[in-house]
PDB file of N, CA and C in Angstrom:
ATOM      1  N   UNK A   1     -70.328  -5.956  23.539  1.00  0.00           N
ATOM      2  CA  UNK A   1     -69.711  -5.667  22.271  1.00  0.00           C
ATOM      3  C   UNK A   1     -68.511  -4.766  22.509  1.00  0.00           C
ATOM      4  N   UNK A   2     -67.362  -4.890  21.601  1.00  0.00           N
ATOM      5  CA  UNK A   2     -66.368  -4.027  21.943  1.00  0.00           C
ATOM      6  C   UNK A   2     -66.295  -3.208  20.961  1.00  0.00           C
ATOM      7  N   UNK A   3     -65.218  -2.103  22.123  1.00  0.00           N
ATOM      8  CA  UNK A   3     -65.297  -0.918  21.349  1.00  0.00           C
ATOM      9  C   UNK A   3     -64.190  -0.797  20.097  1.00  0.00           C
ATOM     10  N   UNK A   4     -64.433  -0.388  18.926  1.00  0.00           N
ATOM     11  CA  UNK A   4     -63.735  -0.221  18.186  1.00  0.00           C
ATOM     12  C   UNK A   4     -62.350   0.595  18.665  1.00  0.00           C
ATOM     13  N   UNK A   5     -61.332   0.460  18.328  1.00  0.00           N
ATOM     14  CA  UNK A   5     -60.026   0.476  18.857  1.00  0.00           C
ATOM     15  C   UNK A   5     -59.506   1.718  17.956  1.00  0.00           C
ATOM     16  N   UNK A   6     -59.475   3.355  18.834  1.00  0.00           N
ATOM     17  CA  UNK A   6     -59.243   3.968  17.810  1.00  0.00           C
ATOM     18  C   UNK A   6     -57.636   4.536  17.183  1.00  0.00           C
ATOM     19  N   UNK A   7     -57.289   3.338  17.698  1.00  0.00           N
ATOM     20  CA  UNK A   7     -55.474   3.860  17.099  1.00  0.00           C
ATOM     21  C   UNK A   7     -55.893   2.767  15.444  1.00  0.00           C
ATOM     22  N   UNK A   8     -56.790   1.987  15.530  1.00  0.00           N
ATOM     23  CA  UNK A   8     -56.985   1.570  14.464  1.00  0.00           C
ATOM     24  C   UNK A   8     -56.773   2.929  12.717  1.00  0.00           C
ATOM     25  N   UNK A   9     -57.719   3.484  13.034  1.00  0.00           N
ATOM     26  CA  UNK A   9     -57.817   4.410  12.254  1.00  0.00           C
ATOM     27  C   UNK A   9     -57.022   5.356  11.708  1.00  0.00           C
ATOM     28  N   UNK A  10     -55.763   5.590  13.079  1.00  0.00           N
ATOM     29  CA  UNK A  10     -54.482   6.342  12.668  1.00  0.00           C
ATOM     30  C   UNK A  10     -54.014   5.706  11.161  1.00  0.00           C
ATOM     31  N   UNK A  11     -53.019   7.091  10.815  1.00  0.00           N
ATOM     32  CA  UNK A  11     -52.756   6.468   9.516  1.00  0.00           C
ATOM     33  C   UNK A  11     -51.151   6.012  10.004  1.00  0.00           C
ATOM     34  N   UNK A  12     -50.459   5.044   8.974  1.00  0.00           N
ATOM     35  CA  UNK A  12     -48.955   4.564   9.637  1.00  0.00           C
ATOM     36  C   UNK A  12     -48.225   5.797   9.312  1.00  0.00           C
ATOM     37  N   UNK A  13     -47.306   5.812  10.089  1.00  0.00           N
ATOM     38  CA  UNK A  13     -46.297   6.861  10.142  1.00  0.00           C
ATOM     39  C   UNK A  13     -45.235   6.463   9.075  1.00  0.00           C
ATOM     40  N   UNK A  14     -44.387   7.129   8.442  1.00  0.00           N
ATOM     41  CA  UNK A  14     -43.768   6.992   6.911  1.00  0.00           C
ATOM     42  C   UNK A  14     -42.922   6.562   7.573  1.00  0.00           C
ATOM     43  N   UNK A  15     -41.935   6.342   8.519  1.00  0.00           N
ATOM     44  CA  UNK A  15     -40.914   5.711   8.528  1.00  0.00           C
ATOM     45  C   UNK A  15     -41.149   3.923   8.791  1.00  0.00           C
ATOM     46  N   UNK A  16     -42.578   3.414   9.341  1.00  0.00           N
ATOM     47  CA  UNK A  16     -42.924   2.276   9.567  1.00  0.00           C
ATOM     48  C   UNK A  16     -43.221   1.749   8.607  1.00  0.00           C
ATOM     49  N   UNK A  17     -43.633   2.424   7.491  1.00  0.00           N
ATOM     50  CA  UNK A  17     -43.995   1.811   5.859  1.00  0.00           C
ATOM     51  C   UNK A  17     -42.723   1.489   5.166  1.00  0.00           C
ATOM     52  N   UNK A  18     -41.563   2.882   5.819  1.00  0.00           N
ATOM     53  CA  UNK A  18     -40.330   2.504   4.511  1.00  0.00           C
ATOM     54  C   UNK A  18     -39.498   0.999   5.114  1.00  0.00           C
ATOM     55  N   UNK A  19     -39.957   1.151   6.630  1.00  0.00           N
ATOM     56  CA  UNK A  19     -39.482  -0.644   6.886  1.00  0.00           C
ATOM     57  C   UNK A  19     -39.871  -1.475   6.550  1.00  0.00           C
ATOM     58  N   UNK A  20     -41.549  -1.670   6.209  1.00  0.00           N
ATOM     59  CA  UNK A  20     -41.765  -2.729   6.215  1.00  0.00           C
ATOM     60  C   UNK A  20     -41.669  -2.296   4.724  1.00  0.00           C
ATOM     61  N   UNK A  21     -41.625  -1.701   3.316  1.00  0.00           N
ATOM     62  CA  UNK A  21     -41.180  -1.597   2.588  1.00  0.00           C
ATOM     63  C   UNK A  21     -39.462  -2.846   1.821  1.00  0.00           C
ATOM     64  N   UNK A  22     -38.805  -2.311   3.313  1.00  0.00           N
ATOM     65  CA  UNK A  22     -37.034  -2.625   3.372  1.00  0.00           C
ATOM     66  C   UNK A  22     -36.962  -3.726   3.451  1.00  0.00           C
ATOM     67  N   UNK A  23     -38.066  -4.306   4.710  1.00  0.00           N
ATOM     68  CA  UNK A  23     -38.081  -5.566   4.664  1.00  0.00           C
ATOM     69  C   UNK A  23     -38.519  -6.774   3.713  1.00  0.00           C
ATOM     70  N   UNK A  24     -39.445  -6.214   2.824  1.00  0.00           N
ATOM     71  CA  UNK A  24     -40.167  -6.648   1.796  1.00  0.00           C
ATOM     72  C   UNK A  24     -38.987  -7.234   1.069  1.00  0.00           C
ATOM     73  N   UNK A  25     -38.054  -6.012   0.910  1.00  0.00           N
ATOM     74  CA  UNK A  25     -36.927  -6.097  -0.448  1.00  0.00           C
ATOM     75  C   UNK A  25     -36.337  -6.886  -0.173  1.00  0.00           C
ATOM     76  N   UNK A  26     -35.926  -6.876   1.152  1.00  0.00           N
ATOM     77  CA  UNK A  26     -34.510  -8.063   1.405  1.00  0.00           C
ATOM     78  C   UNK A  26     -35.059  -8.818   1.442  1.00  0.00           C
ATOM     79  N   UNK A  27     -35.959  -9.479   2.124  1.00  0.00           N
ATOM     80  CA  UNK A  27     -36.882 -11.205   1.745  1.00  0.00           C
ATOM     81  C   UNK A  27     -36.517 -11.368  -0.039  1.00  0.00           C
ATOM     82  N   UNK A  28     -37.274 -10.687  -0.331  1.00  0.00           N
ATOM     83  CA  UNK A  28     -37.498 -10.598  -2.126  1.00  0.00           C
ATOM     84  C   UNK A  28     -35.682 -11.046  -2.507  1.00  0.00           C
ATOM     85  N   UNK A  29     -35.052  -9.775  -2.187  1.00  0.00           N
ATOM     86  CA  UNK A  29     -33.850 -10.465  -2.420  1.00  0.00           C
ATOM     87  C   UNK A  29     -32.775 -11.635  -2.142  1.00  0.00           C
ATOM     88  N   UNK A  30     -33.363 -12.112  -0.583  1.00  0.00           N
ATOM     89  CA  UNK A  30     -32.541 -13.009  -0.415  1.00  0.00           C
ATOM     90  C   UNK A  30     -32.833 -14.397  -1.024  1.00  0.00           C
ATOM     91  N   UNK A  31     -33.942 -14.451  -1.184  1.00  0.00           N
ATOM     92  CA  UNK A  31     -34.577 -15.261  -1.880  1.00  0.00           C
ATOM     93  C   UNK A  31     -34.506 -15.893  -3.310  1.00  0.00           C
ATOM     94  N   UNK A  32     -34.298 -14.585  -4.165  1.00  0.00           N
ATOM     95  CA  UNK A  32     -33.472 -14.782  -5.566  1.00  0.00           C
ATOM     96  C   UNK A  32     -31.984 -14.866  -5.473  1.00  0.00           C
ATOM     97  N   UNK A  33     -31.364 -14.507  -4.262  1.00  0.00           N
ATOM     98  CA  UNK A  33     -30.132 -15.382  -4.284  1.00  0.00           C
ATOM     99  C   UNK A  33     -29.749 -16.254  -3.526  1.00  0.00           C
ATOM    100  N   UNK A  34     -30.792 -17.113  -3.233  1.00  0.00           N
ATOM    101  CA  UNK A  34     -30.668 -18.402  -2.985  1.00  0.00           C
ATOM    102  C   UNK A  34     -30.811 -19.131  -3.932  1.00  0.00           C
ATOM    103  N   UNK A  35     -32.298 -18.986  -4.504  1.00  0.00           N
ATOM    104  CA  UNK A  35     -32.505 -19.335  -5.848  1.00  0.00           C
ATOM    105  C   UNK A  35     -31.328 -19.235  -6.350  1.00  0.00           C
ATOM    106  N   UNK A  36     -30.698 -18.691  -7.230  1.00  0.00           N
ATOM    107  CA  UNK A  36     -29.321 -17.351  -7.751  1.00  0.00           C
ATOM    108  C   UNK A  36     -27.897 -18.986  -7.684  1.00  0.00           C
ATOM    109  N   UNK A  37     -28.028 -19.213  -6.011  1.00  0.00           N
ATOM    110  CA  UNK A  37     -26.839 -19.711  -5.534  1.00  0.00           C
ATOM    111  C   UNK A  37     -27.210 -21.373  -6.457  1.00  0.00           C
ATOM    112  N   UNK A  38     -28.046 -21.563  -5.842  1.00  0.00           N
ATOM    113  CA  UNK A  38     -28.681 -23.603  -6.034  1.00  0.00           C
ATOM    114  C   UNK A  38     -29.117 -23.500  -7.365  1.00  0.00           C
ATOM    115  N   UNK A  39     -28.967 -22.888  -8.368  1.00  0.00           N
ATOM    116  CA  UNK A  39     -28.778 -22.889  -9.653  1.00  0.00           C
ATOM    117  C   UNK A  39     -27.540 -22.639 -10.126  1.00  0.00           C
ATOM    118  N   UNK A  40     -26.602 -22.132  -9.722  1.00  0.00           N
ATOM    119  CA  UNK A  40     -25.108 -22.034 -10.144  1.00  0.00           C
ATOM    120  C   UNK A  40     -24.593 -23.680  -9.651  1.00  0.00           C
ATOM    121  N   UNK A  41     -24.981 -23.967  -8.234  1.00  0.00           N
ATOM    122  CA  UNK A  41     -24.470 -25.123  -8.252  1.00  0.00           C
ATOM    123  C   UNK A  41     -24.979 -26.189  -9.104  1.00  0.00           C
ATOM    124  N   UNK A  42     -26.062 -26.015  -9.223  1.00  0.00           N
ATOM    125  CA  UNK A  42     -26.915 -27.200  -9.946  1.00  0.00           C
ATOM    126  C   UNK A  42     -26.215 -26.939 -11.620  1.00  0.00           C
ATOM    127  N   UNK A  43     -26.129 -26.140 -12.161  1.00  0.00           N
ATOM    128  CA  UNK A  43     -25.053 -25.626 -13.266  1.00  0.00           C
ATOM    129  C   UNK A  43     -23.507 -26.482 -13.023  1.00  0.00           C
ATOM    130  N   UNK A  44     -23.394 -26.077 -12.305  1.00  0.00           N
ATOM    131  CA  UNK A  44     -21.851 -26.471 -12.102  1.00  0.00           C
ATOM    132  C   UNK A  44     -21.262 -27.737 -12.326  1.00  0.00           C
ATOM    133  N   UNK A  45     -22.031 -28.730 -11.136  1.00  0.00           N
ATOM    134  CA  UNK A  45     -22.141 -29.807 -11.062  1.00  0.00           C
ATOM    135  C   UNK A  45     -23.086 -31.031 -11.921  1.00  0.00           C
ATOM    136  N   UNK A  46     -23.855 -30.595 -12.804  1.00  0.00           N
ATOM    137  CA  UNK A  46     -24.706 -31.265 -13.670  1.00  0.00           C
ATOM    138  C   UNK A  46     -23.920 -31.195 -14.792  1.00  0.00           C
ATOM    139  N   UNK A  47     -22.612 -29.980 -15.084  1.00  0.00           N
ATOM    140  CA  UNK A  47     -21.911 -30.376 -16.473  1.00  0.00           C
ATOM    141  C   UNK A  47     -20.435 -30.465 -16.325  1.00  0.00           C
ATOM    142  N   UNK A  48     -20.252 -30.971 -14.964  1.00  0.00           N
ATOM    143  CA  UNK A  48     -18.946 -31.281 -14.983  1.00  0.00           C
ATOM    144  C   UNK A  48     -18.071 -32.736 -14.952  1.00  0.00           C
ATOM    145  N   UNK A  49     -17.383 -33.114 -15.557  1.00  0.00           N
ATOM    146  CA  UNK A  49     -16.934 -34.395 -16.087  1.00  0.00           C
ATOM    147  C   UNK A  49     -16.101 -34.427 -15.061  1.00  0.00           C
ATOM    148  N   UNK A  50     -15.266 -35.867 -14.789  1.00  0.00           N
ATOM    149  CA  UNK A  50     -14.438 -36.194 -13.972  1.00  0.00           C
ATOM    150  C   UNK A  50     -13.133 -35.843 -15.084  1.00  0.00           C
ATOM    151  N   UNK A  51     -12.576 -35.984 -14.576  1.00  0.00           N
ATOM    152  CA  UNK A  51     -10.700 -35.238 -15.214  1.00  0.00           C
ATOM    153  C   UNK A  51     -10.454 -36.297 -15.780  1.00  0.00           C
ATOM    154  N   UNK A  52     -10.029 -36.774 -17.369  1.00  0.00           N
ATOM    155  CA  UNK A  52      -9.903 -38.020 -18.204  1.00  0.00           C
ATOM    156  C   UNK A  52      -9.009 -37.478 -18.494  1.00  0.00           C
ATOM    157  N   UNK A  53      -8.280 -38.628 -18.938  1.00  0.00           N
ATOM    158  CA  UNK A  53      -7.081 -38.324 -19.514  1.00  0.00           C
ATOM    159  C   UNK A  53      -6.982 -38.194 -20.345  1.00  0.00           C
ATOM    160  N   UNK A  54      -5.685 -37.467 -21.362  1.00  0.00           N
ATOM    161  CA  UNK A  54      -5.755 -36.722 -22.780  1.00  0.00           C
ATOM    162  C   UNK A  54      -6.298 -37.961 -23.759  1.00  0.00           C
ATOM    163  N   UNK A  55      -5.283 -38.547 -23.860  1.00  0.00           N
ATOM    164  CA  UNK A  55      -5.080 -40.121 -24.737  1.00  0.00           C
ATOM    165  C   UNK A  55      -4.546 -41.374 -23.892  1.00  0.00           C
ATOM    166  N   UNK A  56      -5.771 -42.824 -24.351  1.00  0.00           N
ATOM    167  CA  UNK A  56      -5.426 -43.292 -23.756  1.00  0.00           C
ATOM    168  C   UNK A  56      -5.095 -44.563 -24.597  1.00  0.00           C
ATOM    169  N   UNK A  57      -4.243 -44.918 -24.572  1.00  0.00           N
ATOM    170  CA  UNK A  57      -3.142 -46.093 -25.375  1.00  0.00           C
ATOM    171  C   UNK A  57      -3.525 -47.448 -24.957  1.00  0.00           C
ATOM    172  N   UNK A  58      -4.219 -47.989 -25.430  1.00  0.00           N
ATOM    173  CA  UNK A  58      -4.811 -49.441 -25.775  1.00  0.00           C
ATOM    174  C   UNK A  58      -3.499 -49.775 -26.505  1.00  0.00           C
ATOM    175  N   UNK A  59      -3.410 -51.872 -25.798  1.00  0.00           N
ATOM    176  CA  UNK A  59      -2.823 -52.553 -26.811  1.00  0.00           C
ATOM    177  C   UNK A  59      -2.934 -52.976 -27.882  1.00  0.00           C
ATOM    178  N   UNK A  60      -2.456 -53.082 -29.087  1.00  0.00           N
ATOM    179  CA  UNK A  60      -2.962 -53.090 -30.052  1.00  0.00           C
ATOM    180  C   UNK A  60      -4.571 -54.349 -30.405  1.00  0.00           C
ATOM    181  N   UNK A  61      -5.090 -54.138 -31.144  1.00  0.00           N
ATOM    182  CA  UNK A  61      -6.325 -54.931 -31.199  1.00  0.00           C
ATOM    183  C   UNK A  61      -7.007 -55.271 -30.329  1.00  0.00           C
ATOM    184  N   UNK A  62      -7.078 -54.306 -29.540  1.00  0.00           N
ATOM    185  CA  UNK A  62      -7.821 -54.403 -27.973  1.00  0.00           C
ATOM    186  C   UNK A  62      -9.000 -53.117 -28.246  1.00  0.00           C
ATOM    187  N   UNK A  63     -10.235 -53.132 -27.775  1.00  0.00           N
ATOM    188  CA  UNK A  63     -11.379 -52.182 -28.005  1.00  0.00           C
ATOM    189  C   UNK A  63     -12.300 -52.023 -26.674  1.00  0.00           C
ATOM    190  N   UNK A  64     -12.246 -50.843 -26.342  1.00  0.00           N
ATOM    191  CA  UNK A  64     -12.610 -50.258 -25.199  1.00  0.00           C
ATOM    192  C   UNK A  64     -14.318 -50.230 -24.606  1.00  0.00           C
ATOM    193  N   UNK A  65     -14.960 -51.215 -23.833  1.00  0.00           N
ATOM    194  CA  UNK A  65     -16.148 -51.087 -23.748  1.00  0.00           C
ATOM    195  C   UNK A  65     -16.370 -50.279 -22.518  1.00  0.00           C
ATOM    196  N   UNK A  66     -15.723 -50.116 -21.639  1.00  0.00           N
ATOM    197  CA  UNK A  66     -16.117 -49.788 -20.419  1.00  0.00           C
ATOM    198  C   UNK A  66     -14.673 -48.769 -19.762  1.00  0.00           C
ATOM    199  N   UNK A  67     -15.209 -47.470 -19.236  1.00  0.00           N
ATOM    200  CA  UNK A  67     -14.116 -46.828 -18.457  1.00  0.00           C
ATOM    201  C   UNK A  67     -14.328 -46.807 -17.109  1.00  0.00           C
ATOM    202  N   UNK A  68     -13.674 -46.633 -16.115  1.00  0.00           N
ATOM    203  CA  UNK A  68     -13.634 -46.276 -14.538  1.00  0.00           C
ATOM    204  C   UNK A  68     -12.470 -45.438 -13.872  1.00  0.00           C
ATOM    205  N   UNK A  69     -12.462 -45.207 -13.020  1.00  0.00           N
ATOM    206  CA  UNK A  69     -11.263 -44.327 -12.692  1.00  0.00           C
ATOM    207  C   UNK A  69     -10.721 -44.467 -10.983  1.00  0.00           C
ATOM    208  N   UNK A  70      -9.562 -44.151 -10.550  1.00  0.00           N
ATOM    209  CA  UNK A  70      -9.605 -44.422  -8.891  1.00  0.00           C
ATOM    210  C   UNK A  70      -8.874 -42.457  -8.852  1.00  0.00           C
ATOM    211  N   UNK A  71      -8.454 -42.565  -7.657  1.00  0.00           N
ATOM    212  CA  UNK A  71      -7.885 -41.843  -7.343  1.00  0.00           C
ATOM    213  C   UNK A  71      -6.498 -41.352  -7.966  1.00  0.00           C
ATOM    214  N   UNK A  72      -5.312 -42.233  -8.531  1.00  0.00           N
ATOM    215  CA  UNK A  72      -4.295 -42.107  -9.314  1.00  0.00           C
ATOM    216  C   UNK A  72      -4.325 -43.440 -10.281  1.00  0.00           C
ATOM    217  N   UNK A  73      -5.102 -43.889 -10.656  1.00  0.00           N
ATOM    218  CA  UNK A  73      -5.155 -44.837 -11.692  1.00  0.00           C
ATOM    219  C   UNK A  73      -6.750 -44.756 -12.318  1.00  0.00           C
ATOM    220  N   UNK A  74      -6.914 -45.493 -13.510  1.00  0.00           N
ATOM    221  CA  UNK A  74      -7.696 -45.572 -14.296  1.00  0.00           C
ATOM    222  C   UNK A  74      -8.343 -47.222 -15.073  1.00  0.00           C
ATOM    223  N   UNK A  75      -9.084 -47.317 -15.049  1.00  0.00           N
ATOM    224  CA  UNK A  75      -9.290 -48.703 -15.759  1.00  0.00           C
ATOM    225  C   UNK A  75     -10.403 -48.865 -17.206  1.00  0.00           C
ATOM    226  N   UNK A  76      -9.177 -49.877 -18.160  1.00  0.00           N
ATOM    227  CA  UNK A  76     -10.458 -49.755 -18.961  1.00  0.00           C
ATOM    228  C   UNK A  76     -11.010 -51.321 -19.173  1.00  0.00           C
ATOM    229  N   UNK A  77     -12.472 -51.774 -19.896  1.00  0.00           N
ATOM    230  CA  UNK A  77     -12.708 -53.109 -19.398  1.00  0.00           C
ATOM    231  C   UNK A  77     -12.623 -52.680 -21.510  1.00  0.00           C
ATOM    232  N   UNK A  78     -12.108 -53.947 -21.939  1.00  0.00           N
ATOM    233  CA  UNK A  78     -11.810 -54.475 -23.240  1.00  0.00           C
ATOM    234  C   UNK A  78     -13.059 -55.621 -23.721  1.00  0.00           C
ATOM    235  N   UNK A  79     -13.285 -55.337 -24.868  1.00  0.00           N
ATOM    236  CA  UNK A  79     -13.969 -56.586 -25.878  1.00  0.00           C
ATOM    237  C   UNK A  79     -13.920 -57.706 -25.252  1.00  0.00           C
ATOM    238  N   UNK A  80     -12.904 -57.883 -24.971  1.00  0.00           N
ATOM    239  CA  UNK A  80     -12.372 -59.227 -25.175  1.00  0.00           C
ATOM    240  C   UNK A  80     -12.327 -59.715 -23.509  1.00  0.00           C
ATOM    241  N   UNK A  81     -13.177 -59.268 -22.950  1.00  0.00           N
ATOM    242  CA  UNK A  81     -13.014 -59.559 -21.097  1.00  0.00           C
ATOM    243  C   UNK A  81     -11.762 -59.438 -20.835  1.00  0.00           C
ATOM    244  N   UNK A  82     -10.855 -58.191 -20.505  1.00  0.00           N
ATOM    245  CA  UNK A  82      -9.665 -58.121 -19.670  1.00  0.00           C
ATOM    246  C   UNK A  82      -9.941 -56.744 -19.109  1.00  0.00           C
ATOM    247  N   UNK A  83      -9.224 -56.859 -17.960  1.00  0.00           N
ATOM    248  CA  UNK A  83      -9.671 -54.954 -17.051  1.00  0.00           C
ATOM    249  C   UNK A  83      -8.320 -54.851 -17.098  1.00  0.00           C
ATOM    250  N   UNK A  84      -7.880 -53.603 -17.687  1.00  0.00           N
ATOM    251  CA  UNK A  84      -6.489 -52.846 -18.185  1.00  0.00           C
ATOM    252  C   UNK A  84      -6.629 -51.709 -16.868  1.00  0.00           C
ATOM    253  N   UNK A  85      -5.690 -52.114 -16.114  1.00  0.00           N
ATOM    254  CA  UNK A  85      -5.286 -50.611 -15.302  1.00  0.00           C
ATOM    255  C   UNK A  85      -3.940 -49.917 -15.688  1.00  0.00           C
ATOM    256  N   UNK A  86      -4.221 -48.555 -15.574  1.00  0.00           N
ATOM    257  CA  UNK A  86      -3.246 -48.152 -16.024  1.00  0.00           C
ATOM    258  C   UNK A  86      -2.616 -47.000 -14.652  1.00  0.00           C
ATOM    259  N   UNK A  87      -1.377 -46.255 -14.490  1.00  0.00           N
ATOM    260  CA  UNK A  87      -1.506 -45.156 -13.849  1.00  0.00           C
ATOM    261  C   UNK A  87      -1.898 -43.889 -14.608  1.00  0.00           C
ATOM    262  N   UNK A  88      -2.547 -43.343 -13.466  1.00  0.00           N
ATOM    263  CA  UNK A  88      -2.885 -41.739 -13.937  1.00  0.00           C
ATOM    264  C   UNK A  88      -1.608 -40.667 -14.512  1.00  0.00           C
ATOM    265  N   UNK A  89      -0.681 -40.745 -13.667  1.00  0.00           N
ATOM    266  CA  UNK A  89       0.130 -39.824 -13.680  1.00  0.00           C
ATOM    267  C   UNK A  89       1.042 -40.149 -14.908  1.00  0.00           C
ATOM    268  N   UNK A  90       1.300 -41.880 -14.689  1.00  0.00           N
ATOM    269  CA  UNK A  90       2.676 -41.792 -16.346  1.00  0.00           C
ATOM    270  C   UNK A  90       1.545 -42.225 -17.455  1.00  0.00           C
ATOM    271  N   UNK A  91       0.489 -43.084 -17.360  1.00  0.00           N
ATOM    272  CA  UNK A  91       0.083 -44.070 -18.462  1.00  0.00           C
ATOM    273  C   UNK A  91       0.313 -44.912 -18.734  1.00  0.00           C
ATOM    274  N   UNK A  92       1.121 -45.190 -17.750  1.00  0.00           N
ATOM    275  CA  UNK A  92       1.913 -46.818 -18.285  1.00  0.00           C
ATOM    276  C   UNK A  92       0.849 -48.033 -17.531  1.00  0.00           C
ATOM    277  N   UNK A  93       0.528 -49.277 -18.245  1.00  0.00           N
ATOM    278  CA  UNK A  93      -0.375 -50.593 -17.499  1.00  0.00           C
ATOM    279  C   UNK A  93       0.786 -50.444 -16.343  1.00  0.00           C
ATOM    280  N   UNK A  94      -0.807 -50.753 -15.203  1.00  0.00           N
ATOM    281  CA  UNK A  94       0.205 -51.706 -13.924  1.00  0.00           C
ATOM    282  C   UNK A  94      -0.730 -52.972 -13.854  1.00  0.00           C
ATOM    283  N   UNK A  95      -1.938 -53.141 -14.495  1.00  0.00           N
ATOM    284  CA  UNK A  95      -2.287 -54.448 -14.396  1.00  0.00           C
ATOM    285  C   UNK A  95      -3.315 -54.562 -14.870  1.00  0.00           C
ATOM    286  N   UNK A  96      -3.213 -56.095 -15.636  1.00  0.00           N
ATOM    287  CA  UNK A  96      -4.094 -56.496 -16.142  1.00  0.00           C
ATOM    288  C   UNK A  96      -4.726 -58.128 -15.928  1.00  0.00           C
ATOM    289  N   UNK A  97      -6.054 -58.002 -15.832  1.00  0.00           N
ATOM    290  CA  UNK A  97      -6.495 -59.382 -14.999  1.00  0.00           C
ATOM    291  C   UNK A  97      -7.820 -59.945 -16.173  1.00  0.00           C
ATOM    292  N   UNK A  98      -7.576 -60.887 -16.702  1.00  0.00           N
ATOM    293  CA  UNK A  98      -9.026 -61.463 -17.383  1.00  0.00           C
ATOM    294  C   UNK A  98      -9.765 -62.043 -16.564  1.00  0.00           C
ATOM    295  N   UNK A  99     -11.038 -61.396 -17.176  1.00  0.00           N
ATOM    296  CA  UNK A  99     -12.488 -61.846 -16.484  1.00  0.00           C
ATOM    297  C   UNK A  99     -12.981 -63.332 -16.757  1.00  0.00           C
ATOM    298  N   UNK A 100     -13.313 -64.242 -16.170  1.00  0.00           N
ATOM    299  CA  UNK A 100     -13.571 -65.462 -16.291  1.00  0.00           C
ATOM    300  C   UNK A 100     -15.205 -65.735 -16.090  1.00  0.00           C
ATOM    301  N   UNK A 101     -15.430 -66.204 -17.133  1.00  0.00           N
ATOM    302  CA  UNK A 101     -16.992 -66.515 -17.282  1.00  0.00           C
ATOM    303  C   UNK A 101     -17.581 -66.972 -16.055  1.00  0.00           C
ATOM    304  N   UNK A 102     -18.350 -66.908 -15.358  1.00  0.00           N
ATOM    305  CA  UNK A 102     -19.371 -67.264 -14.500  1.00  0.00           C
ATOM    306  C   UNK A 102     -19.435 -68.706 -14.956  1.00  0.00           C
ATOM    307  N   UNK A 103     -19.870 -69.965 -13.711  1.00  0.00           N
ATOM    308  CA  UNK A 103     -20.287 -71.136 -14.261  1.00  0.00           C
ATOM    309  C   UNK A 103     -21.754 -71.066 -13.537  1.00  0.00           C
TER     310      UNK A 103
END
């Protein structure tokens, strides 16, 4: 049988408590700002829209079912099966192509 170990019984010395104290905190803290961080992003990015443009000028009697966007242009798909591209920067159409029924 072994002998009971008598540094067991010592009591901790106060500067080994206020570490493991210190250490406690910063876990604790780094932790809520991680948490802290991946909730700002998750914020950020869950309510942010892609950059649309102010107004966008359909030909007349034309009605907008569908939007998309590229890098400097924009597209909209119409009622009436046609995909309207336009540029980003002036607004002006650079092309427009009708969709043809499937056979």
């Amino acid at each position: 049988m072994a002998s009971p170990d008598p540094e067991d019984d010592l009591p901790e010395p106060p500067s080994l408590r206020f570490l493991r104290i210190l250490v406690t905190v910063l876990t604790a803290v780094m932790i809520a700002g991680i948490i802290g961080i991946l909730g700002l992003i998750w914020h950020r990015y869950s309510n942010a829209r892609a950059p649309l443009p102010e107004v966008i000028t359909l030909p007349d009697g034309t009605t907008a079912s569908a939007y998309t966007q590229g890098t400097d242009w924009y597209a909209v798909i119409t009622a009436d099966d046609r995909i309207l591209i336009f540029d980003r920067a002036t607004g002006k159409l650079r092309q427009e192509m009708r969709i043809e029924p499937g056979e």
